[in-house]
N, C-alpha and C. Protein backbone atom coordinates (compact mmCIF):
# COMPACT_ATOMS: atom_id res chain seq x y z
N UNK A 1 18.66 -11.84 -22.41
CA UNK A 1 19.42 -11.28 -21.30
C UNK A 1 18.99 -9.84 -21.02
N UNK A 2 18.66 -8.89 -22.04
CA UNK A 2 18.35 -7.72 -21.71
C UNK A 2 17.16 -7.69 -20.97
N UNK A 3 16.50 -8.40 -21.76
CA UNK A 3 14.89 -8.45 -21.11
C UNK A 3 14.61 -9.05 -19.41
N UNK A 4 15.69 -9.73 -19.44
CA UNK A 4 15.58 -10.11 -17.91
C UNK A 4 16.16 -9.01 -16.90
N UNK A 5 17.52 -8.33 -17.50
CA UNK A 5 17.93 -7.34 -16.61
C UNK A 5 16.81 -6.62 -16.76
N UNK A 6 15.97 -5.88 -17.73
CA UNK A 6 14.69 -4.95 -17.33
C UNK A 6 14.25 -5.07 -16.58
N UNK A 7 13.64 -6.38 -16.25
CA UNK A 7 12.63 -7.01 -15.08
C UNK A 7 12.95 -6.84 -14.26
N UNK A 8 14.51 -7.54 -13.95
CA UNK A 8 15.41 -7.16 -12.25
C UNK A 8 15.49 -5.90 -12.17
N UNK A 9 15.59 -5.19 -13.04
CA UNK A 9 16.24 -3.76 -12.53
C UNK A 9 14.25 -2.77 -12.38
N UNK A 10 13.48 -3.30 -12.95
CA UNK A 10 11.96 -2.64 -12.25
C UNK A 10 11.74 -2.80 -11.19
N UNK A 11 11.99 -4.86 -10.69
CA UNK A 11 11.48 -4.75 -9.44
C UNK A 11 12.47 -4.16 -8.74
N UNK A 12 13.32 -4.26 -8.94
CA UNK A 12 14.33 -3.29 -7.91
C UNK A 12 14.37 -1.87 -7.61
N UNK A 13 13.62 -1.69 -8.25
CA UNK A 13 13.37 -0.18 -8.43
C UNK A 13 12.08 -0.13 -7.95
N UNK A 14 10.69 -0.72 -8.13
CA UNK A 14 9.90 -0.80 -7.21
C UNK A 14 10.20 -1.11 -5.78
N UNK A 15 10.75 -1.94 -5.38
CA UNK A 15 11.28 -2.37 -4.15
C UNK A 15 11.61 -1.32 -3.18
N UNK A 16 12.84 -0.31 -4.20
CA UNK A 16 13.15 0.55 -3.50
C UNK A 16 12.42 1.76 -3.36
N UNK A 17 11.44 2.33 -4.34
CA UNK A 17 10.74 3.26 -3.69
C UNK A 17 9.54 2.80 -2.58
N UNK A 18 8.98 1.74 -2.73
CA UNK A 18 8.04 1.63 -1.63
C UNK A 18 9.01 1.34 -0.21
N UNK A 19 9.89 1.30 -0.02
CA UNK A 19 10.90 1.35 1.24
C UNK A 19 11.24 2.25 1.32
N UNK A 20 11.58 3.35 0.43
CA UNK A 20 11.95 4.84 0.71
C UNK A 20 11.04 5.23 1.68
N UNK A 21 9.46 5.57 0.32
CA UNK A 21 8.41 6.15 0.75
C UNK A 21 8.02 6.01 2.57
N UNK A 22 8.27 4.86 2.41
CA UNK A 22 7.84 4.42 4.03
C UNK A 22 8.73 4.21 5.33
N UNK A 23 10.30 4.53 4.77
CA UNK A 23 10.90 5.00 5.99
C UNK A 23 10.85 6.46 5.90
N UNK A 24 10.51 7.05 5.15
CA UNK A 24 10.59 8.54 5.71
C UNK A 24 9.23 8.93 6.23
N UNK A 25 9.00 8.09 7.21
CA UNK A 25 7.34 8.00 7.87
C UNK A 25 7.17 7.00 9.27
N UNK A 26 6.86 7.54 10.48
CA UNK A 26 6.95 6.40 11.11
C UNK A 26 6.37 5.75 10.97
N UNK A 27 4.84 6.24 10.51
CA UNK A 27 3.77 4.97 10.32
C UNK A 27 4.02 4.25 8.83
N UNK A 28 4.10 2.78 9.23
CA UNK A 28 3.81 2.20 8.04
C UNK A 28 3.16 2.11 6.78
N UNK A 29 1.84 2.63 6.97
CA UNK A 29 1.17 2.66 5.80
C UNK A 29 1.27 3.94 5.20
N UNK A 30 1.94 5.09 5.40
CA UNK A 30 2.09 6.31 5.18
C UNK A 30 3.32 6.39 4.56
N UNK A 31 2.47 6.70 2.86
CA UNK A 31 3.72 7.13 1.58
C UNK A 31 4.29 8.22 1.52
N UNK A 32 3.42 9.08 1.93
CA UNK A 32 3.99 10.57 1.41
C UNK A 32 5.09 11.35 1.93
N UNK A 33 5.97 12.24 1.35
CA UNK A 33 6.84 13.34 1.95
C UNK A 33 6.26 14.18 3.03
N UNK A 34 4.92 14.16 2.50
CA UNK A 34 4.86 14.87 3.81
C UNK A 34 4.56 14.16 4.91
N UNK A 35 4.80 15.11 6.45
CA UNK A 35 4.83 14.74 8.09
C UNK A 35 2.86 13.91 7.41
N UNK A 36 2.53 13.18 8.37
CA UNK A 36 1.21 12.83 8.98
C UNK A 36 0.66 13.66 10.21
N UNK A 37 -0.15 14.59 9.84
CA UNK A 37 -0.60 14.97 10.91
C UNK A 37 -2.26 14.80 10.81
N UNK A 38 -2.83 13.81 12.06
CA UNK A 38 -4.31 13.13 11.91
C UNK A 38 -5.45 14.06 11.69
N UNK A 39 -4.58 15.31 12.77
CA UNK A 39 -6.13 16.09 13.07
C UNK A 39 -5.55 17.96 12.78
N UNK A 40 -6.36 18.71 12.13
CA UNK A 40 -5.70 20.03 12.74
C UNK A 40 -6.17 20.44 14.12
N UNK A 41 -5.09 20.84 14.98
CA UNK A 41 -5.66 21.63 16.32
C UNK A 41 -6.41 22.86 15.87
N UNK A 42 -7.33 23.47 16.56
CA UNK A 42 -7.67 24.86 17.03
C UNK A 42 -6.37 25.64 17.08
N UNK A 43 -5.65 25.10 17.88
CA UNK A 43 -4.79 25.99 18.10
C UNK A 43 -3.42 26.40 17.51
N UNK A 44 -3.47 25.34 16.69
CA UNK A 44 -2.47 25.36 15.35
C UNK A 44 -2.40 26.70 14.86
N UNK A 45 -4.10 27.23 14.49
CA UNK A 45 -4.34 28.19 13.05
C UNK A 45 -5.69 28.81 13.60
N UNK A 46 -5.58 29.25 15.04
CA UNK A 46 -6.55 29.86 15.18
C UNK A 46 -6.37 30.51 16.78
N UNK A 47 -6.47 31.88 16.63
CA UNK A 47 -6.14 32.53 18.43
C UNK A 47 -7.26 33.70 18.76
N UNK A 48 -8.11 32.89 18.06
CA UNK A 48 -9.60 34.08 18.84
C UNK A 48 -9.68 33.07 19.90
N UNK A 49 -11.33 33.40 20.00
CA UNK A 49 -11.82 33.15 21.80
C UNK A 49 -11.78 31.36 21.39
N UNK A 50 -11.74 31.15 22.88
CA UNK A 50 -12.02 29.40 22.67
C UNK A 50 -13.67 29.15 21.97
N UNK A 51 -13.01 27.83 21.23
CA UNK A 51 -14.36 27.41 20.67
C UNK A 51 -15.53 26.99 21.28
N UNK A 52 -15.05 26.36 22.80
CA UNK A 52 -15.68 26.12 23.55
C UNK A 52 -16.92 26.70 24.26
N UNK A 53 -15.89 27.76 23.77
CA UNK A 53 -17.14 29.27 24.74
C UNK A 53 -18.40 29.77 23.97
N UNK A 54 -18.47 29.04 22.48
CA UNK A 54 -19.95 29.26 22.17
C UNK A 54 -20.08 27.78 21.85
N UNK A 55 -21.93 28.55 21.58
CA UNK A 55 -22.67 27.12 21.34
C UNK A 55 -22.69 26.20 20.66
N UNK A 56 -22.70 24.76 20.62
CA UNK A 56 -22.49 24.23 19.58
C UNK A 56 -23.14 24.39 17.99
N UNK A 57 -21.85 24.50 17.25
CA UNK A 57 -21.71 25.48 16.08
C UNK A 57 -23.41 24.82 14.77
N UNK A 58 -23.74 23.64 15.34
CA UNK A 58 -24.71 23.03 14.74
C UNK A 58 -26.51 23.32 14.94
N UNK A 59 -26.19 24.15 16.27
CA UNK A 59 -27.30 24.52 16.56
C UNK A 59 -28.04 26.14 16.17
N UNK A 60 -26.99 26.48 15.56
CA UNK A 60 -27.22 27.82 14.72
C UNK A 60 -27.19 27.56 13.38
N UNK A 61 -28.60 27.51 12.53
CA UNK A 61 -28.86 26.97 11.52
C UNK A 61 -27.94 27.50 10.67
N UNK A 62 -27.48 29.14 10.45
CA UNK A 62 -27.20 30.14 9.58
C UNK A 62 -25.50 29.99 9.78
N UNK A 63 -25.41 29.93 10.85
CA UNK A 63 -23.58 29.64 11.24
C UNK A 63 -23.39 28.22 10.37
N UNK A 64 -24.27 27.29 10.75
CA UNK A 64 -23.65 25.64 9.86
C UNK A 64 -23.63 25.54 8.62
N UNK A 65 -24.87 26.25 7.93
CA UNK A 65 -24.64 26.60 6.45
C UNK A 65 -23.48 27.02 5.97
N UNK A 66 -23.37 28.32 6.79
CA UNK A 66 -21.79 29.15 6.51
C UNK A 66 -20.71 28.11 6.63
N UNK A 67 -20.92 27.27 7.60
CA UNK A 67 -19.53 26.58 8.15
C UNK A 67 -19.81 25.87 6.76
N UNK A 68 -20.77 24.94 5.98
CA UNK A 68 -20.76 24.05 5.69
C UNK A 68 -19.77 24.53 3.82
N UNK A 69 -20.46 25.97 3.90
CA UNK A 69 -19.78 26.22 2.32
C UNK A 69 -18.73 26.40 2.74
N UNK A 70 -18.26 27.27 3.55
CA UNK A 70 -16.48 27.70 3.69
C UNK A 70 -15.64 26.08 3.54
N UNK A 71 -16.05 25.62 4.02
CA UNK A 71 -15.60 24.29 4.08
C UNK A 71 -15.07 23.48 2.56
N UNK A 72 -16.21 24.20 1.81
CA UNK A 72 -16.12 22.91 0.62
C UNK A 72 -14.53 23.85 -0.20
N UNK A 73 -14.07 22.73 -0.91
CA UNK A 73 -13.15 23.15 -1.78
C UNK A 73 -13.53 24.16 -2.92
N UNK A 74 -14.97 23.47 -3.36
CA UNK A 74 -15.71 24.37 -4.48
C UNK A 74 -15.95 25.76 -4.16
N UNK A 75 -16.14 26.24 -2.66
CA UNK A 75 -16.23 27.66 -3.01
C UNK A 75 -14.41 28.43 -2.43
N UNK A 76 -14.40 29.01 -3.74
CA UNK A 76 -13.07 29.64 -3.61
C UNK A 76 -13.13 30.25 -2.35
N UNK A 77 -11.66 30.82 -2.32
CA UNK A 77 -11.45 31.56 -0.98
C UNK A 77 -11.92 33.23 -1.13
N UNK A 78 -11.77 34.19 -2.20
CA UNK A 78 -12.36 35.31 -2.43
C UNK A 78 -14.17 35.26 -2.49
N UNK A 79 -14.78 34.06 -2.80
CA UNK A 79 -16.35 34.21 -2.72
C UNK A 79 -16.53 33.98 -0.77
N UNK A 80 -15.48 33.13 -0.39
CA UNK A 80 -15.50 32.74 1.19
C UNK A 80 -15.29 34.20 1.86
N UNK A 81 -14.63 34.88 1.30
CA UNK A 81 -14.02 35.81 2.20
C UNK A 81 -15.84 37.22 1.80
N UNK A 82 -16.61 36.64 1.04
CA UNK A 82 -17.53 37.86 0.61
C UNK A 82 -18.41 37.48 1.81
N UNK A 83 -18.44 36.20 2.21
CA UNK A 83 -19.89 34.97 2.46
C UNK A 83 -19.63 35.68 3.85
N UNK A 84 -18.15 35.59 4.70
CA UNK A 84 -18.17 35.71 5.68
C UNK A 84 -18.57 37.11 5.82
N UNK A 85 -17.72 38.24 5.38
CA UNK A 85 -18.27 39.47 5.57
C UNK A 85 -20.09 39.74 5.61
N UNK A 86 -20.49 39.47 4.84
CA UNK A 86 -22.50 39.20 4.79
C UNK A 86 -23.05 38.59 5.81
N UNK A 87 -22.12 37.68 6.46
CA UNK A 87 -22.94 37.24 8.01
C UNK A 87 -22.10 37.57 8.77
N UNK A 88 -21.03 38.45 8.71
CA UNK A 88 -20.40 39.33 10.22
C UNK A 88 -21.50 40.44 10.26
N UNK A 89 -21.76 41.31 9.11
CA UNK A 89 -22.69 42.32 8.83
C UNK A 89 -24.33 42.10 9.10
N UNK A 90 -24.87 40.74 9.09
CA UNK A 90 -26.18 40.14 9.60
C UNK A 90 -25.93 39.95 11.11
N UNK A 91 -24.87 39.25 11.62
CA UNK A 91 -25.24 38.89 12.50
C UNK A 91 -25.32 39.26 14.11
N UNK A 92 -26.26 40.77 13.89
CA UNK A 92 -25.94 41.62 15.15
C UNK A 92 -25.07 41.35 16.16
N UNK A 93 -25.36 41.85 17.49
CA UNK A 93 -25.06 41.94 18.69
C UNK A 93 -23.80 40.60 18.93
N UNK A 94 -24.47 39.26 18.27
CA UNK A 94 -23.79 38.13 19.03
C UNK A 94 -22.61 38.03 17.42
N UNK A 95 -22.58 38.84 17.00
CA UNK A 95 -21.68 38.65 15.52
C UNK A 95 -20.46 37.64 16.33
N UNK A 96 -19.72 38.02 17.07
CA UNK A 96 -17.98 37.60 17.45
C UNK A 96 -18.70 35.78 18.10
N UNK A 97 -19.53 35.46 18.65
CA UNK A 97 -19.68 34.42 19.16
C UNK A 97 -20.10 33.72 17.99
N UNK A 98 -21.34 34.51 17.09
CA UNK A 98 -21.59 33.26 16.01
C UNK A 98 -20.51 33.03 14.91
N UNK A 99 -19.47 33.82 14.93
CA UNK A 99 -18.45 33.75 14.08
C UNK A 99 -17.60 32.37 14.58
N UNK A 100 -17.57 32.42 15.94
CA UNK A 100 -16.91 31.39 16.13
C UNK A 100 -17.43 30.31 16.03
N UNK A 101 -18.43 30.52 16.42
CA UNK A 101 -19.26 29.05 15.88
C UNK A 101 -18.93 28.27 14.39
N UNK A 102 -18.96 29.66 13.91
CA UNK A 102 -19.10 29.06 12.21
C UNK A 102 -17.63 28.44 12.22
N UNK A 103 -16.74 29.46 12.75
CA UNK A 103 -15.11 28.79 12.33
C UNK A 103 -14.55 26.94 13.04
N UNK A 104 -15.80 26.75 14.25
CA UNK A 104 -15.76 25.30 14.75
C UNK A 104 -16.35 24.66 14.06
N UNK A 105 -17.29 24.94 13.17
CA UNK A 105 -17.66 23.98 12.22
C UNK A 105 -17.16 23.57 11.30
N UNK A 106 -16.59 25.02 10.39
CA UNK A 106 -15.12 24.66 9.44
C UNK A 106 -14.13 23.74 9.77
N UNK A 107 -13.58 24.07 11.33
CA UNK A 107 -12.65 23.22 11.80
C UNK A 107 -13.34 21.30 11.92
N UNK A 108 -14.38 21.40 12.06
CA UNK A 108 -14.88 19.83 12.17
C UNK A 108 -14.99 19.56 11.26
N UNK A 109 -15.67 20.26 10.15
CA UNK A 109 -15.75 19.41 8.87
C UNK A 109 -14.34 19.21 8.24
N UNK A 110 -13.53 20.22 8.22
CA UNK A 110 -12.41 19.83 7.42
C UNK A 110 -11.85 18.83 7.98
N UNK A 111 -11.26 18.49 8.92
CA UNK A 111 -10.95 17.56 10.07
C UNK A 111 -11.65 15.94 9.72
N UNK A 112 -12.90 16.24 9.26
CA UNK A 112 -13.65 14.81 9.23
C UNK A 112 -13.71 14.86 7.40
N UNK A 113 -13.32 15.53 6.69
CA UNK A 113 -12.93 15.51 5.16
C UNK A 113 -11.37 14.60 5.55
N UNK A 114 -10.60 15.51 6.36
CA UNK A 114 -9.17 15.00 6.37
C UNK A 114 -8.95 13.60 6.76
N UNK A 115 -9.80 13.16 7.37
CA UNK A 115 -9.47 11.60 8.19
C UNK A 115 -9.99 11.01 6.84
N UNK A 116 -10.99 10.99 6.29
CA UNK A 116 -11.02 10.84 4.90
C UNK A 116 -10.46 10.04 4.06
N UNK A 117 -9.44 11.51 3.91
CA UNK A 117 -8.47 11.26 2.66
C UNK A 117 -7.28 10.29 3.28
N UNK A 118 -6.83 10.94 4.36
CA UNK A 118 -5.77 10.18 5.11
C UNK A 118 -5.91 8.07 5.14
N UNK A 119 -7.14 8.32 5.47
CA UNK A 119 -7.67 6.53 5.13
C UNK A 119 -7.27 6.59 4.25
N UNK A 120 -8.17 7.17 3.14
CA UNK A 120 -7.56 6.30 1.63
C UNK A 120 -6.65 5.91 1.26
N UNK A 121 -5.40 7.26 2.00
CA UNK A 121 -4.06 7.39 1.20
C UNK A 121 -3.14 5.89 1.73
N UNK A 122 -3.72 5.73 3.02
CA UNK A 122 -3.51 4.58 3.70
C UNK A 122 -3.49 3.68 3.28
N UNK A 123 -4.55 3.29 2.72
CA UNK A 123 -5.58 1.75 1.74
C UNK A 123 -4.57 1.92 0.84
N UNK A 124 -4.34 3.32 0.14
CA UNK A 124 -3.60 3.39 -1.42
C UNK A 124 -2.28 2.75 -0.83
N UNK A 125 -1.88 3.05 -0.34
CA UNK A 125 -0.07 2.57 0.38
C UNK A 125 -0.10 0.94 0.30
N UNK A 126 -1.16 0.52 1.34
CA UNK A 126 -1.36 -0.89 1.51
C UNK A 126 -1.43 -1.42 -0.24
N UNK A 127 -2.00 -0.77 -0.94
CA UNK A 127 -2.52 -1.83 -1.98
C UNK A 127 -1.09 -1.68 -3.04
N UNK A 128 -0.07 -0.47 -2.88
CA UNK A 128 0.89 -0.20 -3.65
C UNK A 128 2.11 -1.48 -2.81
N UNK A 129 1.88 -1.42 -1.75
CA UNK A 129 2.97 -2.59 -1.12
C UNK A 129 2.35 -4.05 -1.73
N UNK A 130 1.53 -4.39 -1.47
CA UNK A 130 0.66 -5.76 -2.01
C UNK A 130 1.22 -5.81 -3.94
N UNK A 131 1.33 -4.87 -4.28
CA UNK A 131 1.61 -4.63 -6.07
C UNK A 131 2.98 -4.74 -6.08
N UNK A 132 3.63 -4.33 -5.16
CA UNK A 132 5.28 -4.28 -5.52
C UNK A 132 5.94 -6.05 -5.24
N UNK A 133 5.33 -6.18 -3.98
CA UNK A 133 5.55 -8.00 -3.79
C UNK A 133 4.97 -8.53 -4.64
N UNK A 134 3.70 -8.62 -5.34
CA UNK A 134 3.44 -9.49 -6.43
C UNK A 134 4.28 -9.03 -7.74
N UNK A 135 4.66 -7.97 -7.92
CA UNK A 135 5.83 -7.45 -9.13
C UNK A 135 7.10 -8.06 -8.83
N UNK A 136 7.46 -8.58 -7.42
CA UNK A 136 8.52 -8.91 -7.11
C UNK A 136 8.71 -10.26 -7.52
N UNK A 137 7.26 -10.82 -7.43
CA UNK A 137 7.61 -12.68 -7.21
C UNK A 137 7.72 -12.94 -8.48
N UNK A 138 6.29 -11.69 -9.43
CA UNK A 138 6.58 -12.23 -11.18
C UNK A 138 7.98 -12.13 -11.72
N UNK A 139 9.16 -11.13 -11.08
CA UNK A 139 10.41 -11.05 -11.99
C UNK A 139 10.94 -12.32 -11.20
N UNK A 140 10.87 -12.82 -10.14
CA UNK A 140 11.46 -13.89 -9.52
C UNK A 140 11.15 -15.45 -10.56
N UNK A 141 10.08 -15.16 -11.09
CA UNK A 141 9.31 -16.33 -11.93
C UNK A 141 10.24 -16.04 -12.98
N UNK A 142 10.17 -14.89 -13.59
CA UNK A 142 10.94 -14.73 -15.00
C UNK A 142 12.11 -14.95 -15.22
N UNK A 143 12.28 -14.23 -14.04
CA UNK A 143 14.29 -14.38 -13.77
C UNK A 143 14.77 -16.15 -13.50
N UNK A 144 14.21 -16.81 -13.10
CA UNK A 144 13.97 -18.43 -12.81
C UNK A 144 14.15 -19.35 -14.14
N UNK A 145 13.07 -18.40 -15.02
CA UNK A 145 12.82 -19.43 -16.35
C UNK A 145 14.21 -18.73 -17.74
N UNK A 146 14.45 -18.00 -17.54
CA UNK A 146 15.50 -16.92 -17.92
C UNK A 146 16.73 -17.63 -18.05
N UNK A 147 17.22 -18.09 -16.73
CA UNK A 147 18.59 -18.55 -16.03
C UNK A 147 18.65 -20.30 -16.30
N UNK A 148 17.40 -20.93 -15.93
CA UNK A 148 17.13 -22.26 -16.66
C UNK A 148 16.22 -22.47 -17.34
N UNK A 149 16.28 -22.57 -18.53
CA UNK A 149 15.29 -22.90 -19.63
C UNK A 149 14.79 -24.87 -19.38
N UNK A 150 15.13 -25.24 -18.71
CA UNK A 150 14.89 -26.32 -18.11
C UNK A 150 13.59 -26.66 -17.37
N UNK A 151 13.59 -25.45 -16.75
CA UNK A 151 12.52 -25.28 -15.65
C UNK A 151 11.21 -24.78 -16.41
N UNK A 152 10.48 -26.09 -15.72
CA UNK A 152 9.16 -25.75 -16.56
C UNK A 152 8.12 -24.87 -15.33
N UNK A 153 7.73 -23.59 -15.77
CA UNK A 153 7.00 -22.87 -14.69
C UNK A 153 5.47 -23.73 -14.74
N UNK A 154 4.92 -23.21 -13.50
CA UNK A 154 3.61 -23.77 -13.04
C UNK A 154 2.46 -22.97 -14.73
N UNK A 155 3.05 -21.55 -14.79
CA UNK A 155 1.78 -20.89 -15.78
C UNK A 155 2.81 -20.57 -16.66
N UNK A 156 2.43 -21.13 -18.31
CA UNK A 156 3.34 -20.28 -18.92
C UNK A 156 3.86 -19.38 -18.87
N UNK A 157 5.01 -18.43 -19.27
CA UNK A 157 6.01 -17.86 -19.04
C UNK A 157 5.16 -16.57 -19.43
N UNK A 158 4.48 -16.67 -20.90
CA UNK A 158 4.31 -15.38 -21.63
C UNK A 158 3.30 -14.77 -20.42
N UNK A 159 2.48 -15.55 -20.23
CA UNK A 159 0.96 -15.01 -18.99
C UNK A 159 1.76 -14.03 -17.96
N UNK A 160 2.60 -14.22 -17.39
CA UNK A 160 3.34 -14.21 -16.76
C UNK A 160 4.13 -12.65 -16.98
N UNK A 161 4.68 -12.73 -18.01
CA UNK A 161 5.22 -11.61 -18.70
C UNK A 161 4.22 -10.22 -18.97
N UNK A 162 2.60 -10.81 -19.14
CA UNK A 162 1.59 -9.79 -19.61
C UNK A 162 1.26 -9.62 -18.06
N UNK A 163 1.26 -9.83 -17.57
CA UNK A 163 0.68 -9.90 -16.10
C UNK A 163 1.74 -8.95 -15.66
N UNK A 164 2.67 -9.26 -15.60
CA UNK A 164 4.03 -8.13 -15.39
C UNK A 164 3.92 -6.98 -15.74
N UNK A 165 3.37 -6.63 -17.18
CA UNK A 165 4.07 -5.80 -17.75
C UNK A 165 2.62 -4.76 -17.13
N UNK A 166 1.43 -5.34 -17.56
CA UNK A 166 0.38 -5.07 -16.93
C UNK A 166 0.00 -4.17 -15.57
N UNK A 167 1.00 -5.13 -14.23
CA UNK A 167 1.09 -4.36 -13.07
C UNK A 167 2.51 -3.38 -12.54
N UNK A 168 3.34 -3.69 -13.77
CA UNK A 168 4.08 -2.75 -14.03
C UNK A 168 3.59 -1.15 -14.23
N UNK A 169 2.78 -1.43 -15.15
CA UNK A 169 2.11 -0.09 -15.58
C UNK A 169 1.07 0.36 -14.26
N UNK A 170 0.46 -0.68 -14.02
CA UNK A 170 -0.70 0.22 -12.94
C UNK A 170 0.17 0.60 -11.90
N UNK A 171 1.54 0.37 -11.61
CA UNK A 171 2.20 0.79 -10.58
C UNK A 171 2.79 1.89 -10.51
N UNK A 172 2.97 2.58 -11.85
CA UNK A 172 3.46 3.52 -12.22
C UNK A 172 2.72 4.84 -11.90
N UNK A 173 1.41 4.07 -12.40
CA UNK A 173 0.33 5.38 -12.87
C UNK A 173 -0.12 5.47 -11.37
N UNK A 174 -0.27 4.76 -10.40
CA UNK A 174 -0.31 5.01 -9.18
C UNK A 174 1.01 6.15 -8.28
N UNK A 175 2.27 5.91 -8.70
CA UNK A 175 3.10 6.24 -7.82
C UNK A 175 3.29 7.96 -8.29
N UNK A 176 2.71 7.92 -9.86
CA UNK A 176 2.87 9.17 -10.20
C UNK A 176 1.65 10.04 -9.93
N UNK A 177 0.36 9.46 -9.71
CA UNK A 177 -0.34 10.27 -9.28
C UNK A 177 -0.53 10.56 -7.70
N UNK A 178 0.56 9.79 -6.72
CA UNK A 178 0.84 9.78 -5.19
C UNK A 178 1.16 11.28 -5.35
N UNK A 179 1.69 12.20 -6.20
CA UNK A 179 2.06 13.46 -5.58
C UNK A 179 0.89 14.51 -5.28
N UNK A 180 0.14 14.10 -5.96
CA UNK A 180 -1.25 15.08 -6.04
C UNK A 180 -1.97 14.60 -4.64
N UNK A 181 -2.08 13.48 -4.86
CA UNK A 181 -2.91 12.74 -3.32
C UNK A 181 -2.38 12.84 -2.32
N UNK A 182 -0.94 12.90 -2.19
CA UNK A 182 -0.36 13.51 -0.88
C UNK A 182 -0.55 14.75 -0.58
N UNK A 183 -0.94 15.72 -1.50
CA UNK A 183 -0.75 17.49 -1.14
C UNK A 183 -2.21 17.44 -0.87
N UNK A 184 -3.25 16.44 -1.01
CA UNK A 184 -4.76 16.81 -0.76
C UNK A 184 -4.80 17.43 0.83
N UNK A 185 -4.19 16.85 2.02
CA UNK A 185 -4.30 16.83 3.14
C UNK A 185 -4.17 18.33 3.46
N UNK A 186 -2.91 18.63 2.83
CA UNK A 186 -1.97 19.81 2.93
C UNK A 186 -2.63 21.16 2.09
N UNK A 187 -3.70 20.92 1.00
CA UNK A 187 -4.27 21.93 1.08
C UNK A 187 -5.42 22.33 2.04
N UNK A 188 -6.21 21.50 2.48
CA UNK A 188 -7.55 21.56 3.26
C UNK A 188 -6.40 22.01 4.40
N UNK A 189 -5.52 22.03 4.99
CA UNK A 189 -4.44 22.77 6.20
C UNK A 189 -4.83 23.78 5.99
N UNK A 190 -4.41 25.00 4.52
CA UNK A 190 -4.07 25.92 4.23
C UNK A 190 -5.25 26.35 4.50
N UNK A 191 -6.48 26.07 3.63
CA UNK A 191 -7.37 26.44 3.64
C UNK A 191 -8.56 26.97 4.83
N UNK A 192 -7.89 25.42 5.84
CA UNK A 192 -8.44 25.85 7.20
C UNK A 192 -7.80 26.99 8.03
N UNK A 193 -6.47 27.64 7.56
CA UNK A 193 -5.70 28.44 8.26
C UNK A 193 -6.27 29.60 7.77
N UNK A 194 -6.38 29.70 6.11
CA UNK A 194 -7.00 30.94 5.56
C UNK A 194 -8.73 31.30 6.29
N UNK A 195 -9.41 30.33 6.12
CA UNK A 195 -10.77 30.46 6.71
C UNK A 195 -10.44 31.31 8.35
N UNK A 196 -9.97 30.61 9.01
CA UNK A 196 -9.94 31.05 10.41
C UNK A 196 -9.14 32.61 10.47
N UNK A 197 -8.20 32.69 9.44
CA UNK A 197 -7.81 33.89 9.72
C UNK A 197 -8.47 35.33 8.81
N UNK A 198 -9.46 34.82 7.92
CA UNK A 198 -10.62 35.76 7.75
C UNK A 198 -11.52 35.86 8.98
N UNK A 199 -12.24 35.15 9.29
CA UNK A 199 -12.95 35.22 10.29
C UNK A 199 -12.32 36.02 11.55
N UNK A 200 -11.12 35.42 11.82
CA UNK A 200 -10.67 36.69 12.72
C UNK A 200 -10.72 37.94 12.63
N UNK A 201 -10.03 38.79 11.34
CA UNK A 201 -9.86 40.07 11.18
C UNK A 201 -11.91 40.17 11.25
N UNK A 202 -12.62 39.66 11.18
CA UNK A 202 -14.23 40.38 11.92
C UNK A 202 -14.49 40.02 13.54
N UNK A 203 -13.93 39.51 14.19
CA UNK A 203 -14.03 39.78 15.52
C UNK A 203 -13.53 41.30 15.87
């Protein structure tokens, strides 16, 4: 009897966080506390000149490089903030235009990092709903053979039980590492806000 209330009371408890997670979201496949937001604007975290107004940021070899490190997670924000100063200071006359360049490239790459992660976290959601219904049907099996010992299941009981206990655990280790994978989005935000607002104070 105990062992069966365990079972009912996991899937029930799985049940209910993957229904939490996903009404506090309009989109369906979206676990996290935090809002979904697909894309950052320009204009979110950035009020220099339009991006528009220089060249595309790819055609300035020295600006895409720049864009391409500011971008990565690996270079901190104090080596970012040295990188930019060294090509405000190189980059004569057109400094304020190639700056912007560089900061539209930051903005694209992070943007196309972010759609990224956002997929995955997506796939991850889908494959955590697919785990909670098959966690659901195994306590439905258990709880079945539990209540009538009569009932002979299709796969023995124990298979059944290891299989449980099994995606019990991978469900766990998933939902607890959802907090880290949700804040991924939310730092590359910050980061794109910090980038753009170095680059400003050199216009």
């Amino acid at each position: 009897m105990r062992t069966k209330t365990a079972v009912a009371f996991f899937a029930f408890l799985v049940a209910l966080t993957v229904r939490h997670a996903l009404a506090q979201n309009s989109t369906e496949d979206w676990p996290c506390v935090q809002r979904k937001v697909p894309t950052i604007s320009a204009g979110a975290i950035w009020s220099g000149p339009d991006l528009a107004s220089a060249s595309p940021w790819s055609e300035d070899s020295e600006a895409a490089q720049l864009a391409q490190k500011l971008a990565s997670r690996r270079v901190d924000l104090d080596e970012a903030d040295r990188l930019i100063e060294e090509f405000a200071k190189s980059a004569g006359k057109e400094k304020d235009v190639r700056l912007v360049r560089v900061f539209a490239g930051v903005l694209e790459l992070i943007n196309a990092e972010r759609d990224r992660i956002l997929q995955g976290i997506q796939r991850y959601a889908r494959g955590q709903r697919l785990l909670a219904d098959r966690i659901r049907e195994q306590s439905d099996k258990i709880g079945a053979v539990r209540d009538e010992p009569a009932v002979q299941p299709s796969t023995d009981i124990t298979d059944i039980e290891r299989q449980f206990a099994w995606d019990k655990r991978i469900f766990e280790e998933r939902r607890r590492s959802l907090t880290y994978v949700c804040e991924t989005p939310v730092i590359l935000e910050r980061r794109a806000f910090e980038i753009a607002r170095r680059i400003q104070e050199r216009l």
